[in-house]
C-alpha atoms as a PDB file:
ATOM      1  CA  UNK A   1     109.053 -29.220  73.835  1.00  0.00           C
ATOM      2  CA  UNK A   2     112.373 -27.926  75.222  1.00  0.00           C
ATOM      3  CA  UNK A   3     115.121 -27.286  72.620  1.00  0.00           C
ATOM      4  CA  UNK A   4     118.571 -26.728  71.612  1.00  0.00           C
ATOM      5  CA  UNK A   5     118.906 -26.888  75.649  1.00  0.00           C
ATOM      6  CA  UNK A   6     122.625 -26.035  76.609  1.00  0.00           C
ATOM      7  CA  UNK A   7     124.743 -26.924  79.455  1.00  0.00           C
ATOM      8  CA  UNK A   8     126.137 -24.149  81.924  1.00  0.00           C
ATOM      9  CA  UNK A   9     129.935 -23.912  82.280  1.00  0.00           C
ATOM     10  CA  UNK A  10     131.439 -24.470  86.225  1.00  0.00           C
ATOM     11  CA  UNK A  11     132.197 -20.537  85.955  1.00  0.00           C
ATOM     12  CA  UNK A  12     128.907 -19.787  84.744  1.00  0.00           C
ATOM     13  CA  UNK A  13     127.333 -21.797  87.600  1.00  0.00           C
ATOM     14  CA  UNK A  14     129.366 -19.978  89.889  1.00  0.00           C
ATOM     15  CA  UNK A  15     128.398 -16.801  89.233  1.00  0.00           C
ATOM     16  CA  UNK A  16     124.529 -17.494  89.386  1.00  0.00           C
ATOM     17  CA  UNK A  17     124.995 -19.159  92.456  1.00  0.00           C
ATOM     18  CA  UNK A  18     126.687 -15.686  94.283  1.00  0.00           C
ATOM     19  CA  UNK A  19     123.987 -13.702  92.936  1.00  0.00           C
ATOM     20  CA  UNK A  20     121.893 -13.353  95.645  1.00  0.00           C
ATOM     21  CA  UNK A  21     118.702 -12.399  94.822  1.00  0.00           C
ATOM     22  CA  UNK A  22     118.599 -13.273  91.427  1.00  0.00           C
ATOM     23  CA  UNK A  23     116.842 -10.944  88.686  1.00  0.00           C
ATOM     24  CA  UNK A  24     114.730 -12.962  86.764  1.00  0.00           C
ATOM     25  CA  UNK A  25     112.788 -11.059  83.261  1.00  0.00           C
ATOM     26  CA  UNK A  26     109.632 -12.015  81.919  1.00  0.00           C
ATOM     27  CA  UNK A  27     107.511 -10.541  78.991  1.00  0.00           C
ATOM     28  CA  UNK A  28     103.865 -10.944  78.716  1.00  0.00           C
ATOM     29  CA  UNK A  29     102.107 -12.041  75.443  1.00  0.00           C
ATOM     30  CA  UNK A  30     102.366  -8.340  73.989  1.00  0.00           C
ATOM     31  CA  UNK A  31     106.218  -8.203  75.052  1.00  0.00           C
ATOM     32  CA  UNK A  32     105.654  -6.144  78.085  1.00  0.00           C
ATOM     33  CA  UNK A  33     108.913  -6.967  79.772  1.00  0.00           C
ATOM     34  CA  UNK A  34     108.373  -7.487  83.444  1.00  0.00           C
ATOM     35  CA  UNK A  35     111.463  -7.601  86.028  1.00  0.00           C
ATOM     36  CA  UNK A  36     111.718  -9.353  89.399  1.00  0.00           C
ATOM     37  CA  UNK A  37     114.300 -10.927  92.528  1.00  0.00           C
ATOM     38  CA  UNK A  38     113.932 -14.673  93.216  1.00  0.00           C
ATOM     39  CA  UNK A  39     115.302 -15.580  96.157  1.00  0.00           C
ATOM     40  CA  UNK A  40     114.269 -19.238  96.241  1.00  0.00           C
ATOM     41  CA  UNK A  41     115.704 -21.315  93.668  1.00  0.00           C
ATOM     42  CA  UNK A  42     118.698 -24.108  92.718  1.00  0.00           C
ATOM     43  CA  UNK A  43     120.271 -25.877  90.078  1.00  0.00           C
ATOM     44  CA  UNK A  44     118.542 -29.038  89.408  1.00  0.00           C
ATOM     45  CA  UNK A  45     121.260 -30.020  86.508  1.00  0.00           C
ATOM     46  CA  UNK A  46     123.852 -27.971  84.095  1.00  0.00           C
ATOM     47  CA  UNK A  47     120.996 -27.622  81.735  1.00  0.00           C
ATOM     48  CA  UNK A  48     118.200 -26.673  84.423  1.00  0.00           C
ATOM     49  CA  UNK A  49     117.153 -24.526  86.720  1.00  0.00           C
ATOM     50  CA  UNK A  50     114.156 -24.820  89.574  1.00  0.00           C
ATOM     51  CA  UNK A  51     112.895 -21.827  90.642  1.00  0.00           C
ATOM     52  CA  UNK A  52     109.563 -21.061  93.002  1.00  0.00           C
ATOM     53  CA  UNK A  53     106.940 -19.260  92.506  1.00  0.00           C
ATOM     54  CA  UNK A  54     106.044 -18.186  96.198  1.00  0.00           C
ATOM     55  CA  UNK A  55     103.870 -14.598  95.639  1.00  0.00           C
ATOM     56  CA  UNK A  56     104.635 -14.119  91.483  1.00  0.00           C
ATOM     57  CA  UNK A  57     101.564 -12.377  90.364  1.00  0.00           C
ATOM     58  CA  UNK A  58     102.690 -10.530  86.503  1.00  0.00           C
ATOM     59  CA  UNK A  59     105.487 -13.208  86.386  1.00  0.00           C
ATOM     60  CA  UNK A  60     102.869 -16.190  86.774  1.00  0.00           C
ATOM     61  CA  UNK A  61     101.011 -14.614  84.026  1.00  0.00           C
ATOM     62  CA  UNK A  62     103.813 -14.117  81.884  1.00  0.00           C
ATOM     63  CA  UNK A  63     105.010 -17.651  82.167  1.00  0.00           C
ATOM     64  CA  UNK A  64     101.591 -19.169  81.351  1.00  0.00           C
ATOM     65  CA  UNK A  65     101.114 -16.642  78.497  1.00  0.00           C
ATOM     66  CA  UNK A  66     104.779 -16.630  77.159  1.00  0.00           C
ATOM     67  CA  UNK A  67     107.068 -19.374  78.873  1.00  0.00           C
ATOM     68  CA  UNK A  68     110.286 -17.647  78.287  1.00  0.00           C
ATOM     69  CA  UNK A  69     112.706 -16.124  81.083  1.00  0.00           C
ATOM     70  CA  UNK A  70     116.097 -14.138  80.931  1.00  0.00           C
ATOM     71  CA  UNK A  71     118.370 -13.998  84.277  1.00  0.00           C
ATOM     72  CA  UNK A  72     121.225 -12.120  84.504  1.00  0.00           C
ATOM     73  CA  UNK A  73     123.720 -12.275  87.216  1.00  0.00           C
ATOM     74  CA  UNK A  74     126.694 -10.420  87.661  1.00  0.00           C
ATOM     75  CA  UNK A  75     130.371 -11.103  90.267  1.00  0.00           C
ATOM     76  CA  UNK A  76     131.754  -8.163  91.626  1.00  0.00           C
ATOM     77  CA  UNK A  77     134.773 -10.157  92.901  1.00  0.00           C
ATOM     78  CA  UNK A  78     135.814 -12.190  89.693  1.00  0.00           C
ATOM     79  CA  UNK A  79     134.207  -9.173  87.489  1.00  0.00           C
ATOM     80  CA  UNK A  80     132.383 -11.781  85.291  1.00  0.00           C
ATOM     81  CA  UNK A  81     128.489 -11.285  84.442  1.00  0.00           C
ATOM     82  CA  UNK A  82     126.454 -13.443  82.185  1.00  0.00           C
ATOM     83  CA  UNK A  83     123.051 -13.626  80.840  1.00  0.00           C
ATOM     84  CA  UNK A  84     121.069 -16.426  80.175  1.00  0.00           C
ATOM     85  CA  UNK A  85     118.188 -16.872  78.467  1.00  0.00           C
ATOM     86  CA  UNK A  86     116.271 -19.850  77.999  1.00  0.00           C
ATOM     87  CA  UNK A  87     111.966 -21.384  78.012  1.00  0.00           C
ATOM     88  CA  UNK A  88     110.045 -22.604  81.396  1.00  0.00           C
ATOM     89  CA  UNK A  89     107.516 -24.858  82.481  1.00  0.00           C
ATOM     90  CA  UNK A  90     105.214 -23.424  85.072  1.00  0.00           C
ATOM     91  CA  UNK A  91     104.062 -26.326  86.965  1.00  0.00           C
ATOM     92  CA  UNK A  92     101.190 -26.481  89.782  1.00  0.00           C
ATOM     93  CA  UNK A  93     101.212 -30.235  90.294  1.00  0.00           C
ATOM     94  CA  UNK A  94     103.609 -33.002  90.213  1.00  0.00           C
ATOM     95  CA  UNK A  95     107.021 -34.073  91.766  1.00  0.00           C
ATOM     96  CA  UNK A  96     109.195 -31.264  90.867  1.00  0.00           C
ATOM     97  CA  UNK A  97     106.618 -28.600  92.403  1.00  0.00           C
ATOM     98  CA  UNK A  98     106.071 -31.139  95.519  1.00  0.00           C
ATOM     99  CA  UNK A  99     109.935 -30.394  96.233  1.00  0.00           C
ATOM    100  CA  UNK A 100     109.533 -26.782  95.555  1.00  0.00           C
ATOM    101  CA  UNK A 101     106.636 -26.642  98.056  1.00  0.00           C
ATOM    102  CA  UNK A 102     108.265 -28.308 100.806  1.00  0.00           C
ATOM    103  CA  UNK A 103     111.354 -26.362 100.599  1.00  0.00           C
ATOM    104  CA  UNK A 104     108.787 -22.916 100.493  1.00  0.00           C
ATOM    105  CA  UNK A 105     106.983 -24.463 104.163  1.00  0.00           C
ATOM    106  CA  UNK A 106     110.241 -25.216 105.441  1.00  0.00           C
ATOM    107  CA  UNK A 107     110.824 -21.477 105.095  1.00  0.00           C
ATOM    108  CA  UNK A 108     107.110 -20.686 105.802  1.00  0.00           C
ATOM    109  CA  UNK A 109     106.532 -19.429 102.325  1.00  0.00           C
ATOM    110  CA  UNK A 110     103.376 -20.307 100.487  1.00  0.00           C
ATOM    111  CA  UNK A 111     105.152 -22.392  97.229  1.00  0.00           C
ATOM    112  CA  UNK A 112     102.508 -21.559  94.655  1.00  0.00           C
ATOM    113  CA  UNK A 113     103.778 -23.248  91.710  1.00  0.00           C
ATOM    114  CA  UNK A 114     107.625 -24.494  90.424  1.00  0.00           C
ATOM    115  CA  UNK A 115     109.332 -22.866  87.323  1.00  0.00           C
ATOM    116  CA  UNK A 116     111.766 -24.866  85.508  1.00  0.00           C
ATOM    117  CA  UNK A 117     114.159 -23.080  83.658  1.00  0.00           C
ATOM    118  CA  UNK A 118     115.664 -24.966  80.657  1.00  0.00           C
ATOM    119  CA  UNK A 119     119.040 -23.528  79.790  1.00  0.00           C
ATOM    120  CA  UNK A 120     118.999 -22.209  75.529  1.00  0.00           C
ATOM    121  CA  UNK A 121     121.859 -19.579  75.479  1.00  0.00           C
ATOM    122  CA  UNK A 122     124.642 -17.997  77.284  1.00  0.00           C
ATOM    123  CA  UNK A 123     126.083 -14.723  76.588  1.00  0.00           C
ATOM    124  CA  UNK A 124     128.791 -12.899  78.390  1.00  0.00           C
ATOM    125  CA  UNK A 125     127.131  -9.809  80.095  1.00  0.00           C
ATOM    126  CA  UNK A 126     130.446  -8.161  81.355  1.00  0.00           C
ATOM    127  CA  UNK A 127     131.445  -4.684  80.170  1.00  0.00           C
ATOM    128  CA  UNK A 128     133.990  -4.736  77.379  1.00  0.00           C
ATOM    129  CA  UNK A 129     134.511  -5.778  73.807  1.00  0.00           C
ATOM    130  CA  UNK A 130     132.911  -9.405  74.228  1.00  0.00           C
ATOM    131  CA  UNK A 131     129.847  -7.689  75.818  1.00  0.00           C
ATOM    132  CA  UNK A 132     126.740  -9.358  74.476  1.00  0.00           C
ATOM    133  CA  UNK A 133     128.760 -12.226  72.749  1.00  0.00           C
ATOM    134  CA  UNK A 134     126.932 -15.586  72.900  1.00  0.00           C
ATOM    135  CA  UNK A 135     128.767 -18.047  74.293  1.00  0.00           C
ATOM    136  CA  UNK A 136     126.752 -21.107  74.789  1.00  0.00           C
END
C-alpha cells in the first residue's frame, strides 16, 4: 500500500517538531487543495507521522477521497524550511487511533479518527537556489 516510504533526517525532524501549529494540505478528489493547522500530532518513527483528527471536516473528506497530505514547516532561528509530502491512512478503529483518542481526552478533545502520515519525499522549502530541490 505505502511506497517508496523515506526516512526523515535529525534536522528535518527538528524543524517539524518547532513548528508549532503545523500546516497540513489536502486536495479533494477534483484537486481542490484545502489548507489547515494541526496542533495534535508526533512522530511515531523517521518514516511516520501520527496526526489526529479532532474537528477535520474538508480534511476528513479529502483523506478518504484522496489519501495524500503535504506539510510544510519552516525555522526562523536555523533559517531551514522543508516540505514533505507523502500518502495517509485515515483510521477510525484500531490501536493506533485508540492512542490518538486517549491523548485527544487527556486534552478534552473529541479524537475523531488518527491520520498516519507515511513519509515519500523531502524537499528543501528555504528561499534560495536549492529552493524546491528534493532531497529525500
Amino acid at each position: 500500500m505505502v511506497n517508496n516510504m523515506v526516512k526523515l533526517s535529525p534536522e528535518v525532524k527538528e524543524v517539524i517538531q518547532k513548528q508549532k501549529p503545523l500546516p497540513i494540505a489536502t486536495a479533494d478528489s477534483n484537486g481542490k487543495p484545502n489548507v489547515i493547522f494541526v496542533g495534535m500530532w508526533k512522530f511515531i518513527d523517521d518514516e511516520t507521522i501520527m496526526i489526529v483528527d479532532n474537528f477535520f471536516k474538508k480534511t476528513a473528506d479529502n483523506f478518504k477521497a484522496n489519501p495524500k497530505l503535504s506539510l510544510v514547516a519552516y525555522d526562523a532561528e536555523s533559517k531551514k524550511s522543508y516540505q514533505v509530502k507523502g500518502s495517509v491512512d485515515y483510521l477510525e478503529k484500531g490501536e493506533r487511533y485508540d492512542e490518538a483518542k486517549n491523548l485527544a481526552e487527556s486534552k478534552k478533545l473529541p479524537g475523531k479518527a488518527v491520520v498516519i502520515f507515511h513519509v515519500e519525499e523531502v524537499y528543501d522549502a528555504i528561499y534560495g537556489p536549492s529552493a524546491g530541490e528534493k532531497i529525500a
